[in-house]
C-alpha atoms as a PDB file:
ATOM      1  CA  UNK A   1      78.197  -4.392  29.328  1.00  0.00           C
ATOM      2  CA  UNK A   2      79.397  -2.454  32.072  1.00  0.00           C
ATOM      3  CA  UNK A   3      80.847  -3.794  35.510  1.00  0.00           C
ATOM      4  CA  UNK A   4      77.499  -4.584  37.536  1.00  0.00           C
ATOM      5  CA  UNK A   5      76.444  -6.721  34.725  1.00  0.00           C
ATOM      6  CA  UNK A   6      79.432  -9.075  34.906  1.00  0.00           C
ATOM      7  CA  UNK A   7      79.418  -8.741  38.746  1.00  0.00           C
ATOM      8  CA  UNK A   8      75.928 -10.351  38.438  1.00  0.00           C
ATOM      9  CA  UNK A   9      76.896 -12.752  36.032  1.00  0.00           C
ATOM     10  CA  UNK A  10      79.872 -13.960  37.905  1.00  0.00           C
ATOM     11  CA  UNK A  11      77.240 -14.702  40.958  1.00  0.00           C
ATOM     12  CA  UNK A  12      74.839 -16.181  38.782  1.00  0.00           C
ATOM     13  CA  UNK A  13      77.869 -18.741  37.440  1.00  0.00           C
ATOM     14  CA  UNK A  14      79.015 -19.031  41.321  1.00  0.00           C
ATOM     15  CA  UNK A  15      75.500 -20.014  42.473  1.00  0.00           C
ATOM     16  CA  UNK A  16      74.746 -22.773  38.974  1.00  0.00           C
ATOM     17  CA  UNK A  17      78.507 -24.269  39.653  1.00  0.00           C
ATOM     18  CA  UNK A  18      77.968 -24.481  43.714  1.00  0.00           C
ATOM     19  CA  UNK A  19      74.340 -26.056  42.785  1.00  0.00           C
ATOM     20  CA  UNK A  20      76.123 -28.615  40.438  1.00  0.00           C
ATOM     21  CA  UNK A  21      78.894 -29.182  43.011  1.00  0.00           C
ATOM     22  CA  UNK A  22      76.491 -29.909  45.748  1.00  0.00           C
ATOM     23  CA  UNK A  23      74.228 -32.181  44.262  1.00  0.00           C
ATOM     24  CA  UNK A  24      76.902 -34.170  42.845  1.00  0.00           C
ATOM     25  CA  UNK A  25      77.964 -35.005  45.772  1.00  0.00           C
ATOM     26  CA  UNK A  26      75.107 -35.653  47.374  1.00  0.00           C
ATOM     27  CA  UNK A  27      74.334 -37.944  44.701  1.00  0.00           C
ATOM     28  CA  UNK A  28      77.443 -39.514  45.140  1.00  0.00           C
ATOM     29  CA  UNK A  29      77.022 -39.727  49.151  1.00  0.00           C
ATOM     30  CA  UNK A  30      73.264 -41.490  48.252  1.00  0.00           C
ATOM     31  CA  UNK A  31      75.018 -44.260  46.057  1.00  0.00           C
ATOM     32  CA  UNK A  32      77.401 -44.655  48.287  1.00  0.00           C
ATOM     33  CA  UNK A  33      75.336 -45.248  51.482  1.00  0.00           C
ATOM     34  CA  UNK A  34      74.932 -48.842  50.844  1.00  0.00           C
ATOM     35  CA  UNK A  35      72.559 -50.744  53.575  1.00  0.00           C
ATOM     36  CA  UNK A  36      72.150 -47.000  54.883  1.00  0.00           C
ATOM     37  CA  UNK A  37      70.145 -45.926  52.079  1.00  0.00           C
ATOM     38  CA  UNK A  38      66.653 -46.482  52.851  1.00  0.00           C
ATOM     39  CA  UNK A  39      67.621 -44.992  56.155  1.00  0.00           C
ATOM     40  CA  UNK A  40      69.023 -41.967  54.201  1.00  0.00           C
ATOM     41  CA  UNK A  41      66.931 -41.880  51.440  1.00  0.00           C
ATOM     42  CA  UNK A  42      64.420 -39.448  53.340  1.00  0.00           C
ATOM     43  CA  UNK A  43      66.986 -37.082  54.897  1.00  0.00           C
ATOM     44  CA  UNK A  44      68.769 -36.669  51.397  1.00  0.00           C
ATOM     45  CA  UNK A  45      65.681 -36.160  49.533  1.00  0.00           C
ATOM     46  CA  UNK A  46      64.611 -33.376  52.059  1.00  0.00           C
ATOM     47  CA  UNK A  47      67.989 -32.015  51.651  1.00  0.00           C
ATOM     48  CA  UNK A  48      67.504 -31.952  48.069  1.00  0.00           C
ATOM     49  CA  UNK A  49      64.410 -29.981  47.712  1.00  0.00           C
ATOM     50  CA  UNK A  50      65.938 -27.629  50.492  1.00  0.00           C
ATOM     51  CA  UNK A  51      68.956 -26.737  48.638  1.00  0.00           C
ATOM     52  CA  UNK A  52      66.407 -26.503  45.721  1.00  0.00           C
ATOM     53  CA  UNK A  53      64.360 -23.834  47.678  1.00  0.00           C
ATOM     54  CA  UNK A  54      67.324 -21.928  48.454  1.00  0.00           C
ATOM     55  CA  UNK A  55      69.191 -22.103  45.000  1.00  0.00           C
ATOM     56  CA  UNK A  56      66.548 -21.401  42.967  1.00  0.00           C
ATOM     57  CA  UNK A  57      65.566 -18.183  43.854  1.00  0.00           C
ATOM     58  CA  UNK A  58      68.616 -17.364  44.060  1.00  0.00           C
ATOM     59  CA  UNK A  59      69.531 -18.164  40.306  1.00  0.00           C
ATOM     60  CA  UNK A  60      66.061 -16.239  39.446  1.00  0.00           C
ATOM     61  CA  UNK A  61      66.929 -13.012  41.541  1.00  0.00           C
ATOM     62  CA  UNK A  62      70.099 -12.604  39.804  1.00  0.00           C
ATOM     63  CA  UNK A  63      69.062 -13.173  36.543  1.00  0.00           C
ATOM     64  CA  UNK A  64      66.564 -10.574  36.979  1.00  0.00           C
ATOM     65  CA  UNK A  65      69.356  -8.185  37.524  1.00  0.00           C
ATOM     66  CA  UNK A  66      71.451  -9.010  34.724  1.00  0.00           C
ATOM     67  CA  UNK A  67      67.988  -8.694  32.423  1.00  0.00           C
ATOM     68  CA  UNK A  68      67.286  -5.645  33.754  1.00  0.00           C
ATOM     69  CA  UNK A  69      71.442  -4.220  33.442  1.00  0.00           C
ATOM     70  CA  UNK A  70      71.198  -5.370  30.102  1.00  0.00           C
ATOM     71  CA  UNK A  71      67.752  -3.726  29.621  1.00  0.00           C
ATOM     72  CA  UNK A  72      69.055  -0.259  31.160  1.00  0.00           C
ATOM     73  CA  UNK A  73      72.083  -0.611  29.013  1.00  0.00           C
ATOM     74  CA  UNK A  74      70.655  -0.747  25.640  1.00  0.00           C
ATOM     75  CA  UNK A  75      68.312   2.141  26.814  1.00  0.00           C
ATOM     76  CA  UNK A  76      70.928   4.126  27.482  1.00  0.00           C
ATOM     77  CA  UNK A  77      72.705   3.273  24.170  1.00  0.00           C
ATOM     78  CA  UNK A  78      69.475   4.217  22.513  1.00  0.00           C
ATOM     79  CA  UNK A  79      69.492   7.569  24.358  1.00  0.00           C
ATOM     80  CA  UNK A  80      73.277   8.355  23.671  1.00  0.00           C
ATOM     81  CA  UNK A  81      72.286   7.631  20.017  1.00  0.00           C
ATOM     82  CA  UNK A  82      68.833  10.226  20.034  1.00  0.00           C
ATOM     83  CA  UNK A  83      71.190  12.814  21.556  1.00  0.00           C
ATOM     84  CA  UNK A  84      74.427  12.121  19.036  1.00  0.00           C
ATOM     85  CA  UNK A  85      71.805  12.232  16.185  1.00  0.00           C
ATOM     86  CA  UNK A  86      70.142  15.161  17.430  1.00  0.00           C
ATOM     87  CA  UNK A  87      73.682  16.878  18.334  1.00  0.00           C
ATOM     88  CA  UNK A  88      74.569  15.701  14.280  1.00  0.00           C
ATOM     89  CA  UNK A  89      71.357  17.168  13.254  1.00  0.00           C
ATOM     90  CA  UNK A  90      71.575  20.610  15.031  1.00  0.00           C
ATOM     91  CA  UNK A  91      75.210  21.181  13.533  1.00  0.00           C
ATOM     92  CA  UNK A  92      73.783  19.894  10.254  1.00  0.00           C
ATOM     93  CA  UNK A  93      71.501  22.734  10.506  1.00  0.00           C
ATOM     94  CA  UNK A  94      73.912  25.386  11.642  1.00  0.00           C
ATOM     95  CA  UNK A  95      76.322  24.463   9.274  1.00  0.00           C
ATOM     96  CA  UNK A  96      73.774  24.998   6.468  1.00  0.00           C
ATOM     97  CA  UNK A  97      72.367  28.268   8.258  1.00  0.00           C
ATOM     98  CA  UNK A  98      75.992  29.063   7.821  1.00  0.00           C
ATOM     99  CA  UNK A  99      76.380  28.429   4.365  1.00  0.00           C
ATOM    100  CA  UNK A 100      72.725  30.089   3.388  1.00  0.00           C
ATOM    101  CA  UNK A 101      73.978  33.121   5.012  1.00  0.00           C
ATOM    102  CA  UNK A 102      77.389  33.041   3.288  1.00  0.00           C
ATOM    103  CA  UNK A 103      75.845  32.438   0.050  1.00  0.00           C
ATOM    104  CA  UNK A 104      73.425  35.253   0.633  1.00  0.00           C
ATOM    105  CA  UNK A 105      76.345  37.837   2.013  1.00  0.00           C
ATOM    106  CA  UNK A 106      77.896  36.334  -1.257  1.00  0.00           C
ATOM    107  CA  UNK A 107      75.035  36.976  -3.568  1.00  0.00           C
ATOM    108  CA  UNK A 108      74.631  40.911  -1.756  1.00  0.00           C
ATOM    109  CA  UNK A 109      78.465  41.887  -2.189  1.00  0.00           C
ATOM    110  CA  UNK A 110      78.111  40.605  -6.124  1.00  0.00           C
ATOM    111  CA  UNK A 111      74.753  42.782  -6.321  1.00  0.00           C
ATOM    112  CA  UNK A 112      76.817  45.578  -4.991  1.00  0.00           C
ATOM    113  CA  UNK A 113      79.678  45.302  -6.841  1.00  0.00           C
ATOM    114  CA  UNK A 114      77.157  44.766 -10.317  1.00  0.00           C
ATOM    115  CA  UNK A 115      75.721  48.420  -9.475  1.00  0.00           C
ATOM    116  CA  UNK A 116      79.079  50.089  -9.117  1.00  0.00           C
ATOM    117  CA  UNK A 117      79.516  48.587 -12.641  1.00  0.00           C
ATOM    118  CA  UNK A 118      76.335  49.634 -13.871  1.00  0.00           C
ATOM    119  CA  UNK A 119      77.132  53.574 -12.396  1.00  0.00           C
ATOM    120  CA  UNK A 120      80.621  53.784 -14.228  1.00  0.00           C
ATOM    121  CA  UNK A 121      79.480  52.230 -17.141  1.00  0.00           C
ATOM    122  CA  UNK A 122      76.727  54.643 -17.261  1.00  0.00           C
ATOM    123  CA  UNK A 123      78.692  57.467 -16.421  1.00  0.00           C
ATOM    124  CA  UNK A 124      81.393  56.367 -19.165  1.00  0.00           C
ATOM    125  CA  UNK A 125      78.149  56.135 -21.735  1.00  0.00           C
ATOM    126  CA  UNK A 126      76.839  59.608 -20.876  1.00  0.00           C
ATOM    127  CA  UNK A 127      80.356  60.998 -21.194  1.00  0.00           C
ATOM    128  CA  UNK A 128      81.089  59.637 -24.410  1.00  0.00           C
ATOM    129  CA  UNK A 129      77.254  61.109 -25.446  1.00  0.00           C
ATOM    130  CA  UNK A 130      78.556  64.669 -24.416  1.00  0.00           C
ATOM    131  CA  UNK A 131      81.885  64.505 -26.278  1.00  0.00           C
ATOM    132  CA  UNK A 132      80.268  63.152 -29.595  1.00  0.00           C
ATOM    133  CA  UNK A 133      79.999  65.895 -32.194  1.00  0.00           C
ATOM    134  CA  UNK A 134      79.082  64.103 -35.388  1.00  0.00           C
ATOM    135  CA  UNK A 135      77.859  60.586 -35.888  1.00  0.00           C
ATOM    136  CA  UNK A 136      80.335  58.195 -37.170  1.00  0.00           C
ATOM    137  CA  UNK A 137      79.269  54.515 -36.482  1.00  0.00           C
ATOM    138  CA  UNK A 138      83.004  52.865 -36.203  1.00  0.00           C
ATOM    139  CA  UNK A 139      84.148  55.534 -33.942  1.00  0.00           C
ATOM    140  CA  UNK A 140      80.989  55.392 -32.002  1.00  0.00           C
ATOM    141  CA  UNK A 141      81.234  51.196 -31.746  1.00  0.00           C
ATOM    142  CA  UNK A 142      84.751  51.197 -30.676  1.00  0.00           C
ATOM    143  CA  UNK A 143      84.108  54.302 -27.684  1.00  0.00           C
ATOM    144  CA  UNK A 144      81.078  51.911 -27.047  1.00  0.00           C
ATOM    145  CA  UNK A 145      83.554  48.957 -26.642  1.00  0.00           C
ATOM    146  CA  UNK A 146      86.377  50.712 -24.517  1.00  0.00           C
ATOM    147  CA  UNK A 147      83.740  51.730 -22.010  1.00  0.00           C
ATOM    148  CA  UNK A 148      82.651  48.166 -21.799  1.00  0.00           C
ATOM    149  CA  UNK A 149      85.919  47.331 -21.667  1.00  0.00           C
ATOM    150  CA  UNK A 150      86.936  49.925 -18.781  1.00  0.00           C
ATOM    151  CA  UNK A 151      83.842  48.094 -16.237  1.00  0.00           C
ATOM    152  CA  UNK A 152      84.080  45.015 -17.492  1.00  0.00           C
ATOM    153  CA  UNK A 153      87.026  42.130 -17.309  1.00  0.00           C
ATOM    154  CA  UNK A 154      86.597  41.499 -21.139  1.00  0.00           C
ATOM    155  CA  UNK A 155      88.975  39.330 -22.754  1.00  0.00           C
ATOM    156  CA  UNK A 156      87.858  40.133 -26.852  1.00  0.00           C
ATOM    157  CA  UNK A 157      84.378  41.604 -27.883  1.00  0.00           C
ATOM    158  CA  UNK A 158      82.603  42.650 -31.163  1.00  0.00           C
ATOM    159  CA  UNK A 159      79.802  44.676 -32.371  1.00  0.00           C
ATOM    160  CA  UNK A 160      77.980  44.096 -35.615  1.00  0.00           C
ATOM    161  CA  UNK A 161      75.529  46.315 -36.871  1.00  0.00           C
ATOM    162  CA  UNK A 162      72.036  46.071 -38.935  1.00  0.00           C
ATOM    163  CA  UNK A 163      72.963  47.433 -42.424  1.00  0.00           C
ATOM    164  CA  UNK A 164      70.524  46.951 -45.792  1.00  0.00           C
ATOM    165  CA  UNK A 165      72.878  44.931 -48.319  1.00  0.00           C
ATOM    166  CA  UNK A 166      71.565  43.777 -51.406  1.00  0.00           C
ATOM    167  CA  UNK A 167      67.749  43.661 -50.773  1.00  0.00           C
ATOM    168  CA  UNK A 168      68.793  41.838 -47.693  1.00  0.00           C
ATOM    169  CA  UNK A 169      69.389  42.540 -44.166  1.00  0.00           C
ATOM    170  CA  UNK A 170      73.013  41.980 -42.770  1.00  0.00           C
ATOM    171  CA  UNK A 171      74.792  42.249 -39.645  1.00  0.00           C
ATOM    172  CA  UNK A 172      77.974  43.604 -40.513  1.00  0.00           C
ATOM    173  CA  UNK A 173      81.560  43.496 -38.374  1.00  0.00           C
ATOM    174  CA  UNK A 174      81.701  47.694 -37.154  1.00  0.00           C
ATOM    175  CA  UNK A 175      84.233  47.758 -34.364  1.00  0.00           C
ATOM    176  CA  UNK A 176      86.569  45.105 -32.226  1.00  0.00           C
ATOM    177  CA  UNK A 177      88.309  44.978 -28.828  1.00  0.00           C
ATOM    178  CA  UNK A 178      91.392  43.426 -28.784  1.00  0.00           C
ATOM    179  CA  UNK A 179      90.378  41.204 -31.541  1.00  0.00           C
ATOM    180  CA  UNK A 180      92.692  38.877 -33.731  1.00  0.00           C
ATOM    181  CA  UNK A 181      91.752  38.513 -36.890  1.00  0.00           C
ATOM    182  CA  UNK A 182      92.060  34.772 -37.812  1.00  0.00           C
ATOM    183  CA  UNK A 183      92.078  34.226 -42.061  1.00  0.00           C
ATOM    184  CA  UNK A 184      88.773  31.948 -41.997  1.00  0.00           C
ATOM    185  CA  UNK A 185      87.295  35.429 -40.225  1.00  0.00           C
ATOM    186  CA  UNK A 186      83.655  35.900 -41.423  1.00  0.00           C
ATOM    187  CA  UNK A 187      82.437  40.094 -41.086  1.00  0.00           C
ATOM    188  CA  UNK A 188      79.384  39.915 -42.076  1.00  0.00           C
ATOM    189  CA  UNK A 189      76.298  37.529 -40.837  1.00  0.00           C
ATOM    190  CA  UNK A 190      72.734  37.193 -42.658  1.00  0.00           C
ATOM    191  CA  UNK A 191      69.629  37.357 -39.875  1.00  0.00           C
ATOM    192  CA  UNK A 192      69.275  33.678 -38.630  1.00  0.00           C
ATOM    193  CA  UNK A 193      73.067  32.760 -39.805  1.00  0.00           C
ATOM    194  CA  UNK A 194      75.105  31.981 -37.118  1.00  0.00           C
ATOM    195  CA  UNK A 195      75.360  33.098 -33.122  1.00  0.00           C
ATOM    196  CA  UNK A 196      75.120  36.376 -34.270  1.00  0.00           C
ATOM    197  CA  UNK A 197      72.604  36.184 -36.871  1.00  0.00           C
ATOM    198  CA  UNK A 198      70.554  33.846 -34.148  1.00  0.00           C
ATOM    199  CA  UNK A 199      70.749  36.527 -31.190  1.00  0.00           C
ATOM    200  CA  UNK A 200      69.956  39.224 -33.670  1.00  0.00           C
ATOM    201  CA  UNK A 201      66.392  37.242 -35.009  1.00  0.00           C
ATOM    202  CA  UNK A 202      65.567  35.965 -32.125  1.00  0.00           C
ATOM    203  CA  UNK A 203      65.782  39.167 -30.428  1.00  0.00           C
ATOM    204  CA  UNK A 204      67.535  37.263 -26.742  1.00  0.00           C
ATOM    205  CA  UNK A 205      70.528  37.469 -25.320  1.00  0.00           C
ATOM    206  CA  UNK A 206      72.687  34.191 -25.536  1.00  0.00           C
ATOM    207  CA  UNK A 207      75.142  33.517 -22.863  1.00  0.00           C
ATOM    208  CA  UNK A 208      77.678  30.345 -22.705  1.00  0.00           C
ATOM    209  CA  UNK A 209      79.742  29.391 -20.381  1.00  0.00           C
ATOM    210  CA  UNK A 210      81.470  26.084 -22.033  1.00  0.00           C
ATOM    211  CA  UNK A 211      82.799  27.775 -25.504  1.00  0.00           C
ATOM    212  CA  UNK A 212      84.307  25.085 -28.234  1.00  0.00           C
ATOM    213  CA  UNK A 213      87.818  25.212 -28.063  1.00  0.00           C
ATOM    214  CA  UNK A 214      89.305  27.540 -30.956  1.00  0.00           C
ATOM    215  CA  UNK A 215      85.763  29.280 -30.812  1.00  0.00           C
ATOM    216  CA  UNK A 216      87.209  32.570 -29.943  1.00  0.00           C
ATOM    217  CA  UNK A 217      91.087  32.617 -29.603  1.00  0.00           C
ATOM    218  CA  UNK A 218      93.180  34.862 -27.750  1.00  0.00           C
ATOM    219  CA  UNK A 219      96.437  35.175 -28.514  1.00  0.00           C
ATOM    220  CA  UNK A 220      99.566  36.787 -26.241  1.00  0.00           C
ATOM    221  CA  UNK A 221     103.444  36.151 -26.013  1.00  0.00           C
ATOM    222  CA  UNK A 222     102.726  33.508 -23.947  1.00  0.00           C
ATOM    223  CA  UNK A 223     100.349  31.733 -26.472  1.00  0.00           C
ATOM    224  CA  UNK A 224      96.985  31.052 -27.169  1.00  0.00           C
ATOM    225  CA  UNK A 225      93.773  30.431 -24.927  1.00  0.00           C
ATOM    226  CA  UNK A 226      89.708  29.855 -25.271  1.00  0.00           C
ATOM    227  CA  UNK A 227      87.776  32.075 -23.108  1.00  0.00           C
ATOM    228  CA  UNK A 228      85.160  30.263 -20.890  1.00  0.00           C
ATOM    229  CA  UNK A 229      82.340  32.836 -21.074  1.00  0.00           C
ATOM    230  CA  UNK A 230      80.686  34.119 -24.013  1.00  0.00           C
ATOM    231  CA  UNK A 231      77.969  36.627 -24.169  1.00  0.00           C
ATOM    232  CA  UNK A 232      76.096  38.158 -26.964  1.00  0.00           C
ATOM    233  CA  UNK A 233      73.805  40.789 -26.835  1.00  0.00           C
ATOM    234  CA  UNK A 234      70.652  42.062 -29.306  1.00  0.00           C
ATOM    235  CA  UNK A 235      70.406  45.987 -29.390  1.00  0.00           C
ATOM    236  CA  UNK A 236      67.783  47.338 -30.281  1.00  0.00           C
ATOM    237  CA  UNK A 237      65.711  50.431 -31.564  1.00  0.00           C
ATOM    238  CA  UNK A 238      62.701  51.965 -29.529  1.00  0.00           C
ATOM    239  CA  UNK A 239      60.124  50.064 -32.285  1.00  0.00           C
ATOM    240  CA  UNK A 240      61.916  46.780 -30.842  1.00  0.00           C
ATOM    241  CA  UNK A 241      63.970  45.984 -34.141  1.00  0.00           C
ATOM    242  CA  UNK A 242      67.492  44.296 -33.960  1.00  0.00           C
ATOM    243  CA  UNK A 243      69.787  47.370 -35.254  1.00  0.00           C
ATOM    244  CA  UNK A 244      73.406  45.722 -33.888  1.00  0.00           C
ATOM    245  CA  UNK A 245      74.787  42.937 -31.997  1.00  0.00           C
ATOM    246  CA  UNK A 246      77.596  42.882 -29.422  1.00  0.00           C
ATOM    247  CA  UNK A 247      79.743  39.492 -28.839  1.00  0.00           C
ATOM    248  CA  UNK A 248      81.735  39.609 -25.965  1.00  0.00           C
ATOM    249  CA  UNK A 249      84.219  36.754 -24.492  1.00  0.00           C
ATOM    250  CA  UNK A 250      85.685  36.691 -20.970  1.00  0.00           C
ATOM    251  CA  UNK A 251      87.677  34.006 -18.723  1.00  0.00           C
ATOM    252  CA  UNK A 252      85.531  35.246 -15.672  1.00  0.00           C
ATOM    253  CA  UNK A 253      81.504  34.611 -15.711  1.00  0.00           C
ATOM    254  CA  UNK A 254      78.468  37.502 -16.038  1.00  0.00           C
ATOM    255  CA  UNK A 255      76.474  38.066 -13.320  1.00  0.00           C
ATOM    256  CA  UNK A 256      72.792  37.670 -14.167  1.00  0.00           C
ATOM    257  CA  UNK A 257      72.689  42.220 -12.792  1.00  0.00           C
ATOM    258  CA  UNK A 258      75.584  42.897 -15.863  1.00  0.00           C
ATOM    259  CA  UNK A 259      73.790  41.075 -18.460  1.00  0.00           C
ATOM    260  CA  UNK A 260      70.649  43.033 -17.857  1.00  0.00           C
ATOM    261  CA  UNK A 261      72.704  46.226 -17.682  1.00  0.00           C
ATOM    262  CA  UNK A 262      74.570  45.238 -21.275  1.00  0.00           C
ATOM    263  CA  UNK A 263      70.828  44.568 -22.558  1.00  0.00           C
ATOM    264  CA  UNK A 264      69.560  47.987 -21.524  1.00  0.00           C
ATOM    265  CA  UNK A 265      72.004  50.089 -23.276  1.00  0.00           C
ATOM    266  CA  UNK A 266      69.871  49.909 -26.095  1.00  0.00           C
ATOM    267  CA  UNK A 267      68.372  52.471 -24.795  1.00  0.00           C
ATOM    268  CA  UNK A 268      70.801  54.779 -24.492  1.00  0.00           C
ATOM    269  CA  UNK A 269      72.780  53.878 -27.401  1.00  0.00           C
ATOM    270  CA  UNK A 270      69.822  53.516 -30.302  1.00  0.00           C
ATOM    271  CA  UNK A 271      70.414  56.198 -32.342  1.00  0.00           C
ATOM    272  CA  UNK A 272      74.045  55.406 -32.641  1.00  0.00           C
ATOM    273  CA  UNK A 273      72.849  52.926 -35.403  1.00  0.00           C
ATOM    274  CA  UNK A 274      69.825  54.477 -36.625  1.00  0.00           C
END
């Protein structure tokens, strides 16, 4: 409550206590009157319902001012509230036009930076095409892999090709980068068997970002680690048949732009495994 309303209080309280103190005594000095009182009895009730007239009003006039302090109060605590709400609101909305145009300068630099991949993997690609002067698949998968590897922050990464084996179709280990060979190492994967023999019959890309620990390991002379990314890729010929698979692990995610690059060098690439 702010200082008028106790002012009016403080009258209100001055005017009930000066009531109280007034007609106690003038109850007192009609008890007291003795043989005077039917002789005073009159006067004192007239003085009575005077002090009545005057007090009560009174009492009513300043409790209409302390109602209506009290009234202005709260409506002004109700308007500071609107306008600390709306103030909260509007910076709840800037802040979040802040962050929706950070997240889309974000999203536009990464776009940006995917197509600079894309042109140097593509130039790397059409390089190693105009060097090539006979087909030799290993060769081919491992030129295939360092140009990857030159865009690309790969950690390890594998490609396994389509080959006829037995009466049955196998995907078969043709070239690594920077790949440990571990002794429980399969090379070879029949169609369906497998992440690789998955990818290659369903004909999808698979990417995962929580990998099982000892999945893939990479090993250094400071130890061992298990990327977080793994990606693996379906090539494939222009009559849309599987002919080789690519496996690649990274600590750092794919954007969404490099995995549909990676995809599309099938087309480039196809008659490599022919």
């Amino acid at each position: 409550m702010n200082k008028r309303t106790f002012l009016y209080i403080g009258v209100e309280v001055f005017i009930l206590l000066m009531a109280w103190i007034t007609f106690s005594k003038l109850g007192a000095l009609q008890q007291s009157a003795g043989e005077l009182a039917e002789t005073l009895t009159s006067p004192l009730n007239n003085l009575f319902i005077w002090l009545a007239i005057l007090i009560f009003p009174l009492f009513i006039l300043f409790l209409g001012f302390i109602i209506e302090e009290i009234w202005k109060e709260k409506q002004a605590r109700a308007l500071k509230a609107q306008l600390a709400t709306e103030e909260l609101l509007g910076m709840q909305v800037e802040e979040t036009e802040d962050t929706e145009e950070a997240q889309r300068e974000k999203d536009r630099l990464a776009m940006e930076q995917a197509l600079e991949r894309e042109q140097k993997l593509v130039a790397c690609i059409q390089k190693m095409l105009g060097d090539r002067k006979e087909p030799n698949q290993k060769k081919d998968s491992e030129k295939l892999l360092s140009c990857i590897a030159s865009v690309y922050e790969i950690t390890q990464a594998e490609i396994f090709v389509r080959q006829r084996l037995a009466e049955t179709d196998k995907l078969v280990f043709s070239a690594s980068f920077a790949f440990y060979v571990p002794e429980e190492k399969v090379f070879e994967f029949e169609i369906g068997e497998g992440l690789i023999g998955q990818v290659a019959k369903a004909g999808k890309f698979l990417y995962l970002d929580e990998l099982p620990q000892g999945y893939v390991t990479v090993k250094s002379g400071l130890g061992s680690a298990t990327p977080n990314h793994l990606l693996i890729v379906p090539w494939k010929n222009p009559e849309n048949m599987v002919v080789a698979v690519l496996e690649i692990a990274s600590f750092k995610p794919f954007h969404p732009h490099d995995i549909q690059i990676i995809e599309r060098l099938s087309e480039k690439i196809a008659e490599f495994y022919a």
